[in-house]
Protein backbone atom coordinates (compact mmCIF):
# COMPACT_ATOMS: atom_id res chain seq x y z
CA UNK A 1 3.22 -6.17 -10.46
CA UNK A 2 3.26 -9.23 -8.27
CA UNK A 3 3.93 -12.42 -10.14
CA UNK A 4 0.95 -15.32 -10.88
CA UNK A 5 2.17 -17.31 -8.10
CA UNK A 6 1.67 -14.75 -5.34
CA UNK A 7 -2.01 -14.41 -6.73
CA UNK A 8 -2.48 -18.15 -6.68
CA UNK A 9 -1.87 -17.82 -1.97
CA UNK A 10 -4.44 -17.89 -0.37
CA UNK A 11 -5.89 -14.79 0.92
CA UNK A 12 -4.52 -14.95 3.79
CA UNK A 13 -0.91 -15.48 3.41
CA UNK A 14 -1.53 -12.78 0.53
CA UNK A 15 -2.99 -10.36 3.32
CA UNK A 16 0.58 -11.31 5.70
CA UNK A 17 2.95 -10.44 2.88
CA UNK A 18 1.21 -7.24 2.36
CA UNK A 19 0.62 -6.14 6.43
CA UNK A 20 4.26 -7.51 6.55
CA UNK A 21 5.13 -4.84 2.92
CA UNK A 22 3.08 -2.02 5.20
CA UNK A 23 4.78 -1.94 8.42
CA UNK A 24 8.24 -1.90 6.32
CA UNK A 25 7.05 0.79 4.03
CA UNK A 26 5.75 3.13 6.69
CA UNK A 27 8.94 3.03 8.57
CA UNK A 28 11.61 3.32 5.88
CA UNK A 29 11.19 4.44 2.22
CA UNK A 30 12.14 1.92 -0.63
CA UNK A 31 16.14 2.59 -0.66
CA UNK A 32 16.19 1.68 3.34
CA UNK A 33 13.11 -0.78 3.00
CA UNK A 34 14.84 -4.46 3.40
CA UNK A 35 13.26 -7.61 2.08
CA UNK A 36 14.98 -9.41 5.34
CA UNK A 37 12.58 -7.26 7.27
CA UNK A 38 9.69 -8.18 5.22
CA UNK A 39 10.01 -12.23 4.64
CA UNK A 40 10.93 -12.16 8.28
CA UNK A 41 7.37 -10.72 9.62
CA UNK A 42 5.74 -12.29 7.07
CA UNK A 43 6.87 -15.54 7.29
CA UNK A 44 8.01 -16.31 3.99
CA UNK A 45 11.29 -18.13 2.93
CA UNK A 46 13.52 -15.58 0.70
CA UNK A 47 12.98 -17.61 -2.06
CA UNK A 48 9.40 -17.56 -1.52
CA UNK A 49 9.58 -13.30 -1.81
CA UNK A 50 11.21 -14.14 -5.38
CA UNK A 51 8.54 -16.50 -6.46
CA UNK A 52 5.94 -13.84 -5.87
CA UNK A 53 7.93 -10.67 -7.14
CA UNK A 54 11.17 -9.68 -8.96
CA UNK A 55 12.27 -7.77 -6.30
CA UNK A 56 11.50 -4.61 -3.53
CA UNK A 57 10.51 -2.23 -5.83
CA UNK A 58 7.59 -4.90 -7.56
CA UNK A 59 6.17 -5.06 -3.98
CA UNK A 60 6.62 -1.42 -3.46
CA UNK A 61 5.17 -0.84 -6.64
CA UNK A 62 1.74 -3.43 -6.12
CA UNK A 63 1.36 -1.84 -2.22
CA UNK A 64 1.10 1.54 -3.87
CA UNK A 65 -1.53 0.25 -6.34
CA UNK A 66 -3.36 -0.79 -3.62
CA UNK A 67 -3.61 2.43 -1.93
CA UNK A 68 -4.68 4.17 -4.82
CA UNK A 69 -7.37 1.47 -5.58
CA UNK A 70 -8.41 2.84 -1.78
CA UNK A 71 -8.15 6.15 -2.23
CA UNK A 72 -10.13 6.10 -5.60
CA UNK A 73 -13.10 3.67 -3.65
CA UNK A 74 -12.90 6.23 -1.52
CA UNK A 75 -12.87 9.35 -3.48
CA UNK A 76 -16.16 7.84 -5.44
CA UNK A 77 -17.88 7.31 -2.06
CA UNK A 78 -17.44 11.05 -1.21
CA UNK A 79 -18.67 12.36 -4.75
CA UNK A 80 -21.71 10.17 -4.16
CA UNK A 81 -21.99 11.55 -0.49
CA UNK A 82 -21.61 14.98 -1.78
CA UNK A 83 -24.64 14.39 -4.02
CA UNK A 84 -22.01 14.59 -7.60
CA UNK A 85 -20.31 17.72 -6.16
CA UNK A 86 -16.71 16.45 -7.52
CA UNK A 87 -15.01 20.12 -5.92
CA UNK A 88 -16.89 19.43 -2.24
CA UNK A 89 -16.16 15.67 -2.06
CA UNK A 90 -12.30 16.64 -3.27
CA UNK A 91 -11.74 19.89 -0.29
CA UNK A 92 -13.35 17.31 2.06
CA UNK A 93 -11.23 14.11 1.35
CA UNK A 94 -7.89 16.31 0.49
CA UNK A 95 -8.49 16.62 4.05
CA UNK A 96 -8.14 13.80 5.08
CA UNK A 97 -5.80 12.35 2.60
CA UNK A 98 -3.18 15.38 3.73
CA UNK A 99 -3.79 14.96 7.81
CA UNK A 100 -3.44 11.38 7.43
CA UNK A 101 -3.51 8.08 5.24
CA UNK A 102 -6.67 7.41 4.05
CA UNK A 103 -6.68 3.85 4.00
CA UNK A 104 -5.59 3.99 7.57
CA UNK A 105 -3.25 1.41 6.85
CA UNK A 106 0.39 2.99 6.54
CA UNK A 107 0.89 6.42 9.21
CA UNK A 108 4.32 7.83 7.17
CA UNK A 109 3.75 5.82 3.39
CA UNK A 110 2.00 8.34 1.70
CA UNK A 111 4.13 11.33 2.96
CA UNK A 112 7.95 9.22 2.53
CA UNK A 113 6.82 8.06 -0.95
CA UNK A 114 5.33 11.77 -1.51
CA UNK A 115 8.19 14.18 -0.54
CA UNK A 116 11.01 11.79 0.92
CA UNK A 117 12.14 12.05 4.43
């Protein structure tokens, strides 16, 4: 979990660091995912990244969070669509979730951090 600091940015330095986490993370998984790759895009002095996490894995970690926050928003938006029909709204949004990333935000994430490369 990110540390204080990175929740004291403002939103949108908070929003780089993350865009900057989701191009990395959709391209490499964590053992090949490099920090110089991340501050770089994002903007961020090295010491900066430290500030706001211990280390890859804590961002890693908090960008995965994220996703599931998504997927669970989203998930609860298809039960209600599906008028409480749990079983309908899952076969619809396994779907999706399977033919691509639901939070349209990271193409490979899901499947590298699911089964590997």
């Amino acid at each position: 979990m990110p540390k204080q600091t990175f929740f004291n940015l403002k939103d949108e330095k908070q929003r780089r660091i993350i865009a900057a986490a989701r191009r990395e993370f959709s391209h490499h998984p964590l053992y090949e995912s490099s920090i110089n790759n991340i501050i770089k895009e994002a903007k961020i002095p090295r010491g900066s990244f430290y500030q706001y996490f211990e280390d890859i894995a804590d961002l890693y970690g908090y960008y995965f969070s994220l996703i599931l926050e998504d997927i669970q928003a989203r998930l609860i938006d298809e039960v209600h669509q599906n008028h409480g029909d749990i079983f309908a709204a899952v076969r619809k949004y396994a779907g999706v979730f399977f033919g691509r990333d639901p939070c349209g935000r990271a193409p490979r994430f899901l499947p590298e951090f699911l089964f590997g490369s």
